[in-house]
Every structure is written in structure tokens, then in C-alpha cells.
Protein backbone atom coordinates (compact mmCIF):
# COMPACT_ATOMS: atom_id res chain seq x y z
CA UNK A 1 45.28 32.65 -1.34
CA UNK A 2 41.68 32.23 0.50
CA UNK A 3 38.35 31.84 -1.65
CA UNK A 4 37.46 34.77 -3.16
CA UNK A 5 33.20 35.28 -3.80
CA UNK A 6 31.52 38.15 -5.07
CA UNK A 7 28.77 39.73 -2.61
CA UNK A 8 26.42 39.54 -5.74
CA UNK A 9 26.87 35.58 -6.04
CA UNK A 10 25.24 32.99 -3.87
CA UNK A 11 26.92 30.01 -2.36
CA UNK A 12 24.22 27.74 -1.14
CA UNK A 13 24.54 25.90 2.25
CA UNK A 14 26.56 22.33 1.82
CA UNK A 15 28.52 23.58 -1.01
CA UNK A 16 31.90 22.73 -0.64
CA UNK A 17 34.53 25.10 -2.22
CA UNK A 18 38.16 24.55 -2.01
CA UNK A 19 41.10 26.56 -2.09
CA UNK A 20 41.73 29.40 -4.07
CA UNK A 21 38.27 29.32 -5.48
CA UNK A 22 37.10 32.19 -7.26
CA UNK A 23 33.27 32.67 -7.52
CA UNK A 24 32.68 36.40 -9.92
CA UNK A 25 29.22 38.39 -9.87
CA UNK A 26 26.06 36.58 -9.75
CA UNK A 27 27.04 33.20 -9.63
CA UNK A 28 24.93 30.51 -7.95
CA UNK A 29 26.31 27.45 -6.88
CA UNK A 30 24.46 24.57 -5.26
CA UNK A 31 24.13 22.93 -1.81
CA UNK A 32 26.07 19.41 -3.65
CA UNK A 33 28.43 21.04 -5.42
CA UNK A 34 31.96 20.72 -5.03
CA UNK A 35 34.60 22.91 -6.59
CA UNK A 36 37.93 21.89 -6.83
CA UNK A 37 41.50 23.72 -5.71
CA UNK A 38 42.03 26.95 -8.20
CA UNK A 39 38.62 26.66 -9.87
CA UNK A 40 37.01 30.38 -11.07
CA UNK A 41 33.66 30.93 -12.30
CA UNK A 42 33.42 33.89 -14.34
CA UNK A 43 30.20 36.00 -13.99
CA UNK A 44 26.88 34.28 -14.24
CA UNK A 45 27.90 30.72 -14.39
CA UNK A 46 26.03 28.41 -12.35
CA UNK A 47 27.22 25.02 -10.53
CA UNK A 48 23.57 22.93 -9.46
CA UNK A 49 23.28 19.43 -8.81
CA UNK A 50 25.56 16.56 -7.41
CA UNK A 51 28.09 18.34 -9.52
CA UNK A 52 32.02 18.10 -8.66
CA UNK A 53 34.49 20.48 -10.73
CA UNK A 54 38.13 19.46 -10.51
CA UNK A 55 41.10 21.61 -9.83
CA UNK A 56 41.70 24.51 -12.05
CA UNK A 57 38.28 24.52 -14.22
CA UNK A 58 37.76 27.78 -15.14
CA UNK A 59 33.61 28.07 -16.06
CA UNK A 60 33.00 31.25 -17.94
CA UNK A 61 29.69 33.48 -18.14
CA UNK A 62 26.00 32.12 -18.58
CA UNK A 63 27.41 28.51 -18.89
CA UNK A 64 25.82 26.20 -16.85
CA UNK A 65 27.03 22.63 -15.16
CA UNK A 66 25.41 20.33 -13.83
CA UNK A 67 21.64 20.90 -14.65
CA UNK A 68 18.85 18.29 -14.67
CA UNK A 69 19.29 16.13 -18.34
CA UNK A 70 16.65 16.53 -20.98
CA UNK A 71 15.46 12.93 -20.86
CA UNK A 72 11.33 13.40 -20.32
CA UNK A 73 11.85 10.60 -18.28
CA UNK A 74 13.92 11.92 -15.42
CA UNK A 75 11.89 12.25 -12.39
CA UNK A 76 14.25 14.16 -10.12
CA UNK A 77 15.94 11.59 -9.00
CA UNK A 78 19.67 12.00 -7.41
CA UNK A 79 21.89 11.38 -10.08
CA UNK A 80 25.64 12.95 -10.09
CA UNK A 81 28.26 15.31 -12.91
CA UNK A 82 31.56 14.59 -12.73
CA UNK A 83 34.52 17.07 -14.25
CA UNK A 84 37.85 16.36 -14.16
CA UNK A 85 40.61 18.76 -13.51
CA UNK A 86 41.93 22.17 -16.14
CA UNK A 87 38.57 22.08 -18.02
CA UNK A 88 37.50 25.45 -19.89
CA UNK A 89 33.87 25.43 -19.81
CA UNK A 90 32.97 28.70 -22.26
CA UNK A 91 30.32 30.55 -22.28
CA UNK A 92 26.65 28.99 -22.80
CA UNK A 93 28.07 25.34 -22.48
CA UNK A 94 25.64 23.17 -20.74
CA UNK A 95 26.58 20.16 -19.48
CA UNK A 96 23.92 17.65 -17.58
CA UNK A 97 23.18 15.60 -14.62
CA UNK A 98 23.34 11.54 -15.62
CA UNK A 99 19.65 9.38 -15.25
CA UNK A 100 19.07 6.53 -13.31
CA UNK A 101 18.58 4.73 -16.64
CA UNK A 102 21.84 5.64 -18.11
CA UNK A 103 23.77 4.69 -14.63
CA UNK A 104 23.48 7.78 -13.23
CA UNK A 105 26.61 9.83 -14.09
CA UNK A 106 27.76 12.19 -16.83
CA UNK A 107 31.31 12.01 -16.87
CA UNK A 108 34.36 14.17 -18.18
CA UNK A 109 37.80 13.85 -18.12
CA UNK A 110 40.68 16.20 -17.77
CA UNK A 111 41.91 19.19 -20.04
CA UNK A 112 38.72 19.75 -22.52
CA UNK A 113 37.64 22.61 -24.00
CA UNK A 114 33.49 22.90 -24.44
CA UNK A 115 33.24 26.11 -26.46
CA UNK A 116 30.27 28.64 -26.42
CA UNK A 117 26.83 27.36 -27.09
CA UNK A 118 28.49 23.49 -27.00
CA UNK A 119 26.70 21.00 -24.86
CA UNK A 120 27.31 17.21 -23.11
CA UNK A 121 23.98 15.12 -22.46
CA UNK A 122 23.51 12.71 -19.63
CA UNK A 123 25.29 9.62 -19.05
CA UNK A 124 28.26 10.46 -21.64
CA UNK A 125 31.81 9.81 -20.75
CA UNK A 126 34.04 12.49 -22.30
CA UNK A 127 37.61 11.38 -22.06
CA UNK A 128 41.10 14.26 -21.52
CA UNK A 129 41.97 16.56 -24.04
CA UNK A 130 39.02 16.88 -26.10
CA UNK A 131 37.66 19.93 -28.09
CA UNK A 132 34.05 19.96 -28.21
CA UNK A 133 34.13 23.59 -30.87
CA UNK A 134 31.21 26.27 -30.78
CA UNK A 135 27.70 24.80 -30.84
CA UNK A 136 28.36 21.17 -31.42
CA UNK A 137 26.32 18.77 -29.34
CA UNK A 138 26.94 15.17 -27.32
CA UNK A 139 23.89 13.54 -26.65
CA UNK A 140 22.86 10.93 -23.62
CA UNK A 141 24.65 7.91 -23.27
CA UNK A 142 27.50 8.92 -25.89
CA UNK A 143 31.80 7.96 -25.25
CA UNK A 144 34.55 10.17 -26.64
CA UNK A 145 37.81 8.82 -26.61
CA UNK A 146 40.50 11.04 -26.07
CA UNK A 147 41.86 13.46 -28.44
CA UNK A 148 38.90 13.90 -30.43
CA UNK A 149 38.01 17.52 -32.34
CA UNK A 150 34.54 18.19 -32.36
CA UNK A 151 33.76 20.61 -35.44
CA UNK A 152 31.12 23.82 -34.93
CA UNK A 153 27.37 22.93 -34.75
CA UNK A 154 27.94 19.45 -35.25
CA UNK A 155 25.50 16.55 -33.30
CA UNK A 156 26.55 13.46 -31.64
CA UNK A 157 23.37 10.78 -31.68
CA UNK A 158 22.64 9.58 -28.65
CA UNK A 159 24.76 5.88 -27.87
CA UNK A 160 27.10 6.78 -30.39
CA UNK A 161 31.02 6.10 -29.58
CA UNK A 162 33.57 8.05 -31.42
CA UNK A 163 37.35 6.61 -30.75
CA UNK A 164 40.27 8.15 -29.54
CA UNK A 165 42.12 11.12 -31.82
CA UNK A 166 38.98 11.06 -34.11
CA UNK A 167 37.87 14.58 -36.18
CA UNK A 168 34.36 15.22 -36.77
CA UNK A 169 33.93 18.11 -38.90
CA UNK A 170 31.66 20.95 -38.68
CA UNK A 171 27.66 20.87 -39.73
CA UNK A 172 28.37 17.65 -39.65
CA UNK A 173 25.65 15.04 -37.73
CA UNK A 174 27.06 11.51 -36.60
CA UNK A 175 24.47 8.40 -36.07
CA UNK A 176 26.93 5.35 -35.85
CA UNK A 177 30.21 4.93 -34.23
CA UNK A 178 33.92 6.44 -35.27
CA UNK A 179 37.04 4.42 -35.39
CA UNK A 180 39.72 5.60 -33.66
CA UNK A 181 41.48 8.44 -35.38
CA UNK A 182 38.79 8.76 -38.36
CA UNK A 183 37.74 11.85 -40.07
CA UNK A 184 34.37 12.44 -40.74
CA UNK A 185 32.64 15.34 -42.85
CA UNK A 186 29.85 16.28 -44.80
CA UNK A 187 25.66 17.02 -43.20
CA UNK A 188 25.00 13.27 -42.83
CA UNK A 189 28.45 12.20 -41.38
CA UNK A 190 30.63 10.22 -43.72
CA UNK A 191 33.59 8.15 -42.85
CA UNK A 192 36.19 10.15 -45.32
CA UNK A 193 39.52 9.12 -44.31
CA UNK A 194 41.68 9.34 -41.38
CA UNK A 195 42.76 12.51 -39.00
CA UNK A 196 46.12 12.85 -40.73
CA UNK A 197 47.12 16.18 -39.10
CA UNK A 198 46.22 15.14 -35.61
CA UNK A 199 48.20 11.94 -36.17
CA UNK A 200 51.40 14.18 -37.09
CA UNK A 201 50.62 16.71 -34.10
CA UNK A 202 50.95 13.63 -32.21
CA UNK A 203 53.99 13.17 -33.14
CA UNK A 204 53.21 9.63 -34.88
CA UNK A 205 56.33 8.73 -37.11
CA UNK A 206 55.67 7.85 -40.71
CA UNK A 207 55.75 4.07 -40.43
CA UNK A 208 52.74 4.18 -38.17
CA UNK A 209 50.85 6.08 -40.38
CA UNK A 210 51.42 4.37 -43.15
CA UNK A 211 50.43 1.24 -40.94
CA UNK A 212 47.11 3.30 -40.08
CA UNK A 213 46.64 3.94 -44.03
CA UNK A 214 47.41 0.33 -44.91
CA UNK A 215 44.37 -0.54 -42.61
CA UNK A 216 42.06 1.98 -43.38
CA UNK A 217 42.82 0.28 -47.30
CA UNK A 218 41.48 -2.42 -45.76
CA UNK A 219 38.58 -1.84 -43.93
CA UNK A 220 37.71 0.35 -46.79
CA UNK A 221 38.03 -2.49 -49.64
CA UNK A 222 38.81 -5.83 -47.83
CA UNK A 223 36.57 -8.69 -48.52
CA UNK A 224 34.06 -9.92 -46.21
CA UNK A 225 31.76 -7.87 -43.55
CA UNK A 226 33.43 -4.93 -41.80
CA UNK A 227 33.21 -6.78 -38.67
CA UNK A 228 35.39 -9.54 -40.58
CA UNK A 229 37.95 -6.81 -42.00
CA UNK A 230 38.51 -5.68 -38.19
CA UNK A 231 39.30 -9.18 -37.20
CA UNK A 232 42.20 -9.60 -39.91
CA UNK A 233 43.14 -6.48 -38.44
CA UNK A 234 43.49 -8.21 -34.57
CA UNK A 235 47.09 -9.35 -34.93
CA UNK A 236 48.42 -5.95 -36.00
CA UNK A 237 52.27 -5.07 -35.33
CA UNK A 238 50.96 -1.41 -34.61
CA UNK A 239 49.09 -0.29 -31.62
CA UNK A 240 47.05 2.17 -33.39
CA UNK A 241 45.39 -0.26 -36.03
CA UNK A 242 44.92 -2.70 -32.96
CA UNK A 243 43.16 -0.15 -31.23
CA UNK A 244 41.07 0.08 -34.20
CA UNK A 245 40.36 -3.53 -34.77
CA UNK A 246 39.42 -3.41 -30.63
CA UNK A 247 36.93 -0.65 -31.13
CA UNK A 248 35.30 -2.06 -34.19
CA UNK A 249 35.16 -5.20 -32.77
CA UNK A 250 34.24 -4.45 -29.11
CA UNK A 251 30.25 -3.69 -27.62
CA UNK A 252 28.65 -0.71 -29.42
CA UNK A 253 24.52 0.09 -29.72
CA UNK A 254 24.99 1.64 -33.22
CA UNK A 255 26.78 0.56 -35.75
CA UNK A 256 29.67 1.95 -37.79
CA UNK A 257 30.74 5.01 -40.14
CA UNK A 258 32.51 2.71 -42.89
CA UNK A 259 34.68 4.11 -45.51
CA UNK A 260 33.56 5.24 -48.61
């Protein structure tokens, strides 16, 4: 099937589109843009920057990828948006250009849904299969492991790393860093347990869990600093509570969500 464009859109000279693109009514895409195999933009979404789309994004109306990054201090410079492959990008989602400062690249990974109104600042790294829900925002220089639910209206500080299969519920605002598989809830973010039913849509089998709730126990109510719980935590049997000690224990610029 050839690309398909709209007479009303414009395709600027340089951009790349490959095939079985399909580019709806007044569309603009950029002169660095790149759009994968199979990608559609619905009407009025608009591709700008060093942006590349993988195969089989589908961008819907007024959303728009790959704008400059709200950082005062970005002074044009050439800086680059990378999308990975069977993204739904809904309508209104906005998702930025990296900065020079924050090594130049916003990042996302494969199979995510950004919902209307959501948005991904410069420099994150958003990893596969993540649901970012209406409204909710990622600021500059933020990682989301893989997995992870962002609730409605929610806001991820800037630097802030929230581990794989995490929850974050709605209205909620995070300022530290998530373990791996956490829940978190309530207007200032609190770390209130763990994601339970993603854990079980994941198939996890009981002993796991209970391993998982075991070592929440303990990072909730061990002795010693946090930092010290996560290291008694190193040598676990489980992959998922090493993965937790790892994260807890690995480079971060905030500091944590700790159980209540």
C-alpha cells in the first residue's frame, strides 16, 4: 500500500516517510522527521523537530511530537525525540525535544499509551508498555521503567525515577523515586503498598508475591536506614525483590517514596 497524504496536510522537504504512512487533513510534519512503516497521523497532529516515530504509531488529532522542551534555557539548539514502535499518541499529548543539558534526547520505548492532554518533558526515557492516563505529566530528565500506570492528572518531578510495573494513582504528585512495582496515592504521593493487581496480571505466582510482600515488610519496618534495608535485601532468592534492592540502591538525584 503506497503513502497516503491528505492535500490539506504539509510534508516539509527532508521528511522522510515510510511505507504505508498515512498523513489525514492538516497535518504538518517537519523537514527531520522520520515516520516509521504503518504510522497514521490522524487530523491535525503535527511531527517537528529531529523527531523519529517507529512503525505502527498511530498520533491522533491536535497532539503534537516532537516540539522544542520548556526548559527557558534551550537556545534552539539541535537536539533529537525518539519513539519506538505501536505507540498511541492521543489527542493533545505533547511530547518534547531533549536539551543539550539533559544529553540531548527524549526517549520512548515501544507499545505506550499517552492519553489526551498527557505530556513527556525533555530528556526522559519512557520504557515499553507504559500507560501515561489523561492529563498526567513527566517532567525533564525523568525514567519510567516498564509497565508502569500513570493515574489521570498526576505530575512526575523533574529527575524522578519510578521502577518497572509501578502504579501511581491519580491527582497524585510524585517528588522522589518509586521502587519497582510500588503503589503510590494520595495529592502529595505516598508510598502505600505494592501494585498487587498488576503483579497478578503479570501472571506472578503466589510465592513471588509473597516474596515481594515479605520485602516490602521490610523496607517498611526493618532496622537501620532505608538504604541499609535495601542492602539486606541484595541476596534475594527472587528476582523481583532484587530488582528492588538494585533500584534503591543504584544512582538516583532524588530520594525515595518509603513506606508508611
Amino acid at each position: 500500500m503506497p503513502v497516503v497524504v491528505h492535500p490539506s496536510s504539509v510534508i516539509e522537504p527532508g521528511a522522510q516517510l515510510g511505507e504505508n504512512v498515512t498523513v489525514g487533513p492538516f497535518c504538518l510534519v517537519g523537514p527531520e522527521v522520520t515516520l516509521g512503516d504503518g504510522v497514521e497521523l490522524k487530523s491535525h497532529a503535527v511531527v517537528s523537530g529531529w523527531t523519529e516515530v517507529g512503525a505502527g504509531t498511530v498520533i491522533f488529532p491536535h497532539a503534537t511530537v516532537g516540539g522544542v522542551p520548556q526548559d527557558l534555557k534551550y537556545k534552539g539548539e539541535r537536539t533529537r525525540l525518539i519513539v519506538g514502535q505501536r505507540n498511541r499518541i492521543r489527542e493533545g499529548a505533547t511530547l518534547n525535544l531533549g536539551t543539550e543539558g539533559g544529553g540531548g534526547v527524549t526517549r520512548v520505548g515501544e507499545d505506550n499509551l499517552f492519553m489526551a492532554g498527557s505530556h513527556v518533558g525533555h530528556d526522559s526515557v519512557v520504557g515499553n508498555r507504559v500507560v501515561v492516563a489523561n492529563c498526567a505529566a513527566i517532567a525533564g530528565h525523568c525514567q519510567i521503567g516498564d509497565d508502569v500506570i500513570l493515574g489521570g492528572l498526576c505530575g512526575i518531578h523533574q529527575w524522578v525515577r519510578i521502577g518497572r510495573g509501578a502504579i501511581i494513582g491519580a491527582l497524585t504528585m510524585v517528588t522522589n523515586d518509586v521502587i519497582p512495582y510500588g503503589l503510590v496515592q494520595a495529592p502529595r504521593g505516598e508510598l502505600d503498598g505494592l501494585n498487587l493487581v498488576g503483579l497478578k496480571r503479570r501472571g506472578l505466582d503466589r510465592a513471588a508475591i509473597t516474596a515481594l510482600r515479605h520485602a516490602f515488610d521490610e523496607l517498611a519496618r526493618g532496622e537501620g536506614s532505608f538504604q541499609d534495608r535495601a542492602r539486606r535485601l541484595a541476596d534475594a532468592v527472587t528476582p523481583e525483590v532484587a530488582e528492588i534492592a538494585a533500584f534503591v540502591l543504584g544512582s538516583s538525584d532524588r530520594s525515595f517514596l518509603t513506606p508508611k
